[in-house]
N, C-alpha and C. Protein backbone atom coordinates (compact mmCIF):
# COMPACT_ATOMS: atom_id res chain seq x y z
N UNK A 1 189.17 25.62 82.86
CA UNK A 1 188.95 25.82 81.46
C UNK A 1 187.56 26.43 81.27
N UNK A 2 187.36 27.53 80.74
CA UNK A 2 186.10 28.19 80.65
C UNK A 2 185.23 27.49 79.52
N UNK A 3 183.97 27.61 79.39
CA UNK A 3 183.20 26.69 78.69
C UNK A 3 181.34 27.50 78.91
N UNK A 4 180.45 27.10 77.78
CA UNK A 4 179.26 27.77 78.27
C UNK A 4 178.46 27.15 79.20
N UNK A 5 177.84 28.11 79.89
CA UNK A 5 177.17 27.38 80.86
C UNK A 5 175.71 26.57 80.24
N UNK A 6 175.52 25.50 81.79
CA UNK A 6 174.69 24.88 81.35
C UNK A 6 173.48 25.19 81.99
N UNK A 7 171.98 25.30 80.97
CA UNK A 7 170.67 25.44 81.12
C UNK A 7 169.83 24.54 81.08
N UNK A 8 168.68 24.91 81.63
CA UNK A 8 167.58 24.03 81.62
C UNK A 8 167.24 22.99 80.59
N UNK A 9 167.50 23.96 79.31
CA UNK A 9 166.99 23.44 78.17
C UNK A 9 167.96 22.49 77.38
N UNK A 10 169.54 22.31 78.14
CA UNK A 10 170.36 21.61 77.47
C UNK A 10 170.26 20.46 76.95
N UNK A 11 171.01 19.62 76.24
CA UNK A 11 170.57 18.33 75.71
C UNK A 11 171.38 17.71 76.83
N UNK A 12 171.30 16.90 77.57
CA UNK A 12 172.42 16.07 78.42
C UNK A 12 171.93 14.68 78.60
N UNK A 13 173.13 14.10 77.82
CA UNK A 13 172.16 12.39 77.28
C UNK A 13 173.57 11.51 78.44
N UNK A 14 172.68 10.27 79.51
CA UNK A 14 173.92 9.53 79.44
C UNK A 14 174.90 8.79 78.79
N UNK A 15 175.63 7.85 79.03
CA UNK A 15 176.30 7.21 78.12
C UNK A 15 175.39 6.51 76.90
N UNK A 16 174.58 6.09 77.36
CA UNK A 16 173.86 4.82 76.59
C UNK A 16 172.58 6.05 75.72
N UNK A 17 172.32 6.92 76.02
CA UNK A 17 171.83 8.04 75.19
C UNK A 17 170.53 8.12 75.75
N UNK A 18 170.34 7.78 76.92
CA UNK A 18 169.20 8.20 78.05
C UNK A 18 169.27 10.30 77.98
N UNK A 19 167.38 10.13 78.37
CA UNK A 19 167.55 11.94 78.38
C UNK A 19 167.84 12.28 79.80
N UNK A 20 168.88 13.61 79.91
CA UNK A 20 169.05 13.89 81.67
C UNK A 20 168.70 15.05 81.78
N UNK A 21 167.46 15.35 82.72
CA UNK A 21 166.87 16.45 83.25
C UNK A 21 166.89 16.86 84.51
N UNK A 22 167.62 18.11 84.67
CA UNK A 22 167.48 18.71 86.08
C UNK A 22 166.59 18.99 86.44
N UNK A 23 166.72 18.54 87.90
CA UNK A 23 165.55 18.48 88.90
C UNK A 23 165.30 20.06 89.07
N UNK A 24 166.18 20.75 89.29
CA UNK A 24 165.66 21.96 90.26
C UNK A 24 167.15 22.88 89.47
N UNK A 25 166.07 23.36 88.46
CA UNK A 25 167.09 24.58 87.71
C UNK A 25 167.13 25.81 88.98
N UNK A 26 168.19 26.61 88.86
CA UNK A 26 168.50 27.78 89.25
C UNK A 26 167.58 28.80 88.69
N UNK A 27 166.47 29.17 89.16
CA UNK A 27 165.30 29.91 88.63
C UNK A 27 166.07 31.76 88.87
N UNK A 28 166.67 31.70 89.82
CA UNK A 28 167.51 33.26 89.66
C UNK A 28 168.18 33.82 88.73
N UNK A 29 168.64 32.89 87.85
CA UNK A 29 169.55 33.43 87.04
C UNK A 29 169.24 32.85 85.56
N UNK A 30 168.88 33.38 84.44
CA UNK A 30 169.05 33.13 82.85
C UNK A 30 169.39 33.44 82.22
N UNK A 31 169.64 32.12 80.87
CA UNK A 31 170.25 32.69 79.99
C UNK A 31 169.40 31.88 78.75
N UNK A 32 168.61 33.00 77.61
CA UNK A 32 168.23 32.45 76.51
C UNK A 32 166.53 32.55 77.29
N UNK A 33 166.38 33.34 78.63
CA UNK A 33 165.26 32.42 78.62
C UNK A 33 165.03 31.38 79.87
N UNK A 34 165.91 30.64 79.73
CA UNK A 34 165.89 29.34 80.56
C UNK A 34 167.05 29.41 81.64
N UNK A 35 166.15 28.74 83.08
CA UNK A 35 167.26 28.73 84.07
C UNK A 35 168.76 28.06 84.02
N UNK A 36 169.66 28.57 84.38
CA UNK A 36 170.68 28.04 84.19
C UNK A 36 171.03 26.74 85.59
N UNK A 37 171.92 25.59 85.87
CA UNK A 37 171.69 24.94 86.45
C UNK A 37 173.25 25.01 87.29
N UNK A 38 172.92 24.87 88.71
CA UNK A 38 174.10 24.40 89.78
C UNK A 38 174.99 23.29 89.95
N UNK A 39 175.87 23.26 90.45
CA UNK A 39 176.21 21.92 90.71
C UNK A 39 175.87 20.65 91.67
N UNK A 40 174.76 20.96 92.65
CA UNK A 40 174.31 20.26 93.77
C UNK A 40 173.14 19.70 92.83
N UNK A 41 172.25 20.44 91.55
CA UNK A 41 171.28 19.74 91.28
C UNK A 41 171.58 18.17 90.72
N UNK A 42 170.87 17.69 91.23
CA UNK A 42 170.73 16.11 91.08
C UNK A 42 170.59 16.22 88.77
N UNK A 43 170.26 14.82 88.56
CA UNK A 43 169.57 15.40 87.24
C UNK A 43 168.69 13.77 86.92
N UNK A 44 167.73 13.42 86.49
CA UNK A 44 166.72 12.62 86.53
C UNK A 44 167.26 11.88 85.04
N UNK A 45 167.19 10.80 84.82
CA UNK A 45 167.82 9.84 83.77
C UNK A 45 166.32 9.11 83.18
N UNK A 46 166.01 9.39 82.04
CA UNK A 46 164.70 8.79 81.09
C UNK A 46 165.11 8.26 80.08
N UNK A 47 164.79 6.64 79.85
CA UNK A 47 165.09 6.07 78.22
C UNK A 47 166.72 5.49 78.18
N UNK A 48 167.07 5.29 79.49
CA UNK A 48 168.26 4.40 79.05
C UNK A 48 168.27 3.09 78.88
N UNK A 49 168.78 2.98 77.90
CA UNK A 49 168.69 0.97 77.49
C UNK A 49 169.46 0.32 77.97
N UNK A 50 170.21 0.44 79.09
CA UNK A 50 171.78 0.06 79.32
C UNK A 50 171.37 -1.46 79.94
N UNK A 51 171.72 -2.70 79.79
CA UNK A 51 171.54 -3.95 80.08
C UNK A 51 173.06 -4.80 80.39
N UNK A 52 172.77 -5.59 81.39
CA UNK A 52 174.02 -6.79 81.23
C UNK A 52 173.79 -7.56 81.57
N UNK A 53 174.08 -8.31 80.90
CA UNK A 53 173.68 -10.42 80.42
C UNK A 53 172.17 -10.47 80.14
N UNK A 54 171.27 -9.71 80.08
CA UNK A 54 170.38 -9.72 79.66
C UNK A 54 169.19 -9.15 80.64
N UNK A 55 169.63 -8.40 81.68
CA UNK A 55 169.60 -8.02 83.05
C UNK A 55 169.64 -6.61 83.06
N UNK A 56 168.75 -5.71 83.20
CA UNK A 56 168.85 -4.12 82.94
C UNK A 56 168.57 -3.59 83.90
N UNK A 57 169.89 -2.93 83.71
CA UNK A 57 170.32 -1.98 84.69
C UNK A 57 170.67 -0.52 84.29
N UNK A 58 169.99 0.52 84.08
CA UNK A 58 169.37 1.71 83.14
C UNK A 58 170.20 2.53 84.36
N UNK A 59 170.81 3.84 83.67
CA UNK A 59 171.08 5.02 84.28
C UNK A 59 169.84 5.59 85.28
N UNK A 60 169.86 5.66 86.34
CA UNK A 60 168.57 6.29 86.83
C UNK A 60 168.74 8.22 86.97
N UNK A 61 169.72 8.46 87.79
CA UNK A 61 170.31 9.73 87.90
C UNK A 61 171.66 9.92 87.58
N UNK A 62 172.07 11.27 87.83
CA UNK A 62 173.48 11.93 87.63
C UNK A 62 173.67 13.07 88.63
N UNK A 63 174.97 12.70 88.78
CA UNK A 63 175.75 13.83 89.92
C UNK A 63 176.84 14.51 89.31
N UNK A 64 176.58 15.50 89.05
CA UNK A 64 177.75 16.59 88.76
C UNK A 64 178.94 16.64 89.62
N UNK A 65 180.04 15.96 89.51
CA UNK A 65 181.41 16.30 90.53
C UNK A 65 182.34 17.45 89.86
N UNK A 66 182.47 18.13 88.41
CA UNK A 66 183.03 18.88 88.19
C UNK A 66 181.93 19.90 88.30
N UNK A 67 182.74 21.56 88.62
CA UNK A 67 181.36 22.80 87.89
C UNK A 67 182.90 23.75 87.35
N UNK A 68 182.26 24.85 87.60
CA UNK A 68 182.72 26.45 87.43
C UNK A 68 183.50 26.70 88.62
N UNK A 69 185.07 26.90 88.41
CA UNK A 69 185.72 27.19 89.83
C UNK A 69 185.63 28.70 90.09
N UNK A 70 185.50 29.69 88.86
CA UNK A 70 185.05 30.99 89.02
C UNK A 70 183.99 31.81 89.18
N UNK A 71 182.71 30.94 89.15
CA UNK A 71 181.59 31.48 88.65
C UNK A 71 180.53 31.17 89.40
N UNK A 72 179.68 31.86 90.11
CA UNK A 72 178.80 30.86 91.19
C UNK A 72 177.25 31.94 90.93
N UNK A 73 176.43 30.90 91.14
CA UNK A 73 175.42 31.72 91.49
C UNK A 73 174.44 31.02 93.13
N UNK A 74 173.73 32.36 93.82
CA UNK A 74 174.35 32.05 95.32
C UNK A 74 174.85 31.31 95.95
N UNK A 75 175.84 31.29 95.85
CA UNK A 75 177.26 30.48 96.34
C UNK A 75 177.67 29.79 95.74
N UNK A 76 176.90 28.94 95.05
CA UNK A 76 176.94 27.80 94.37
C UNK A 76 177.50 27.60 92.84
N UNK A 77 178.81 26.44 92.61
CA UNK A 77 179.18 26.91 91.43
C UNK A 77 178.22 26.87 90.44
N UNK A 78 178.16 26.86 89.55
CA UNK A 78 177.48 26.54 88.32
C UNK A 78 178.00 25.48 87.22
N UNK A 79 177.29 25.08 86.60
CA UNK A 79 177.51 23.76 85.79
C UNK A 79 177.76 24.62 84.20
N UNK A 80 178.97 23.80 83.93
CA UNK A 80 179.69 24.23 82.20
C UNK A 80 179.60 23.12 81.41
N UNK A 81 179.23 23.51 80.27
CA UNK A 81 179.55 22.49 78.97
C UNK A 81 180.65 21.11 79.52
N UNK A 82 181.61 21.76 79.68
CA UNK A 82 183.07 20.76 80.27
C UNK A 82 182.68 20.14 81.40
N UNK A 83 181.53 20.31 82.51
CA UNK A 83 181.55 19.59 83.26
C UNK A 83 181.16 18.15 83.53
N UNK A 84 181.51 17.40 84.24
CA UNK A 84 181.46 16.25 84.58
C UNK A 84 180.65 15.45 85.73
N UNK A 85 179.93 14.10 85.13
CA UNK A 85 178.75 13.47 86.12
C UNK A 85 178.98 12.30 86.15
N UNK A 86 178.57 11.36 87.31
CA UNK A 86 178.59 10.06 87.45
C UNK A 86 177.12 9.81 87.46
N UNK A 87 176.56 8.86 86.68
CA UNK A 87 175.47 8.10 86.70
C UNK A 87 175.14 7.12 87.48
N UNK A 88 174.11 7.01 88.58
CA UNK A 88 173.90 6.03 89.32
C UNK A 88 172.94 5.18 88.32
N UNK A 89 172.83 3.88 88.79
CA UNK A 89 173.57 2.86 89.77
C UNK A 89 174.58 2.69 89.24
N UNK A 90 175.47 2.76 87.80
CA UNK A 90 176.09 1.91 87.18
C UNK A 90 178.01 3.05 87.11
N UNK A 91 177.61 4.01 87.63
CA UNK A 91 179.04 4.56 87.48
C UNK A 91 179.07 5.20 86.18
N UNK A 92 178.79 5.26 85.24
CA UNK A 92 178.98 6.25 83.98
C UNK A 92 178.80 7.56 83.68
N UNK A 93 179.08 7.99 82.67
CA UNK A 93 179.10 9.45 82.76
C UNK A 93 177.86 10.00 81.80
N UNK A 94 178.47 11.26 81.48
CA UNK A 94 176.63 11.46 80.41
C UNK A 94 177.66 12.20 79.33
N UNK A 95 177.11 12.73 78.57
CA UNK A 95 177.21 13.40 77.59
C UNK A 95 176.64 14.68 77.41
N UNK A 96 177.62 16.03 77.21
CA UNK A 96 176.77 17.46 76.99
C UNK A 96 176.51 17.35 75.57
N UNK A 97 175.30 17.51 74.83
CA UNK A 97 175.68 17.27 73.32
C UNK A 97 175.35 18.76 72.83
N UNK A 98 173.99 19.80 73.78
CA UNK A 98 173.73 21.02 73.25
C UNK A 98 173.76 21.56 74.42
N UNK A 99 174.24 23.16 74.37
CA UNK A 99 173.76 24.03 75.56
C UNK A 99 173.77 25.30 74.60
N UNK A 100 173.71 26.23 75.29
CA UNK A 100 173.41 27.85 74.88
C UNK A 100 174.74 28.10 74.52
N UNK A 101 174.89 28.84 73.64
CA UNK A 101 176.44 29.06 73.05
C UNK A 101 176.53 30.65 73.36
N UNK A 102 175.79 31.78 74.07
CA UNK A 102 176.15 32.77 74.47
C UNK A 102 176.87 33.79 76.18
N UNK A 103 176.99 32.96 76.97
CA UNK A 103 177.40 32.62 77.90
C UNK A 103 178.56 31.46 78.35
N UNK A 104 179.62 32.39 78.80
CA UNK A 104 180.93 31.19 79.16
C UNK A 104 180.81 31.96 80.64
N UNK A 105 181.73 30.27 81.65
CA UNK A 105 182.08 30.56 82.74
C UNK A 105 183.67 30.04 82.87
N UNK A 106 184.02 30.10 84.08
CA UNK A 106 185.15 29.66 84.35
C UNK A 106 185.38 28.96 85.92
């Protein structure tokens, strides 16, 4: 399913509405400006409140397991609006809420 790709500058919040920042944008390739991001980059988790029994246990990172099955930059797919992350330690996912709306992949 094609979708826009995702950049540096995107909003990508985990579940609990932690901020998620890629480590290591794709500096070869932009759009808007800002590097667009791969699917191997890790992404760094800030400000999650996530707790249980009173015991907090906060999103630390995210791993992209979906990308772009058409679209790669060197070699590597690239990360879409539609794609999908697991949050360590706790297993959850994140949320795309903004990206660049002039660029789609597939």
């Amino acid at each position: 399913m094609p979708g826009y790709l995702l950049h540096q500058g995107a909003t990508v919040l985990c579940l609990h509405a932690g901020q998620a920042q890629p480590t290591a944008p794709n500096p070869r390739v932009k759009v808007g400006g800002q590097a667009i991001v791969t699917q191997p980059t890790a992404y760094t988790i800030a400000g999650c409140p996530f707790n249980v029994s009173g015991s907090p246990v906060p999103c630390v990172t995210a791993q992209f397991t979906t990308a772009a099955t058409r679209v790669k930059s060197g070699g590597v797919p690239v990360l879409l609006k539609d794609s999908q992350a697991v949050c360590a330690p706790n297993g959850t996912g994140v949320n795309i809420v903004v990206t660049q709306v002039r660029v789609k992949g597939q």
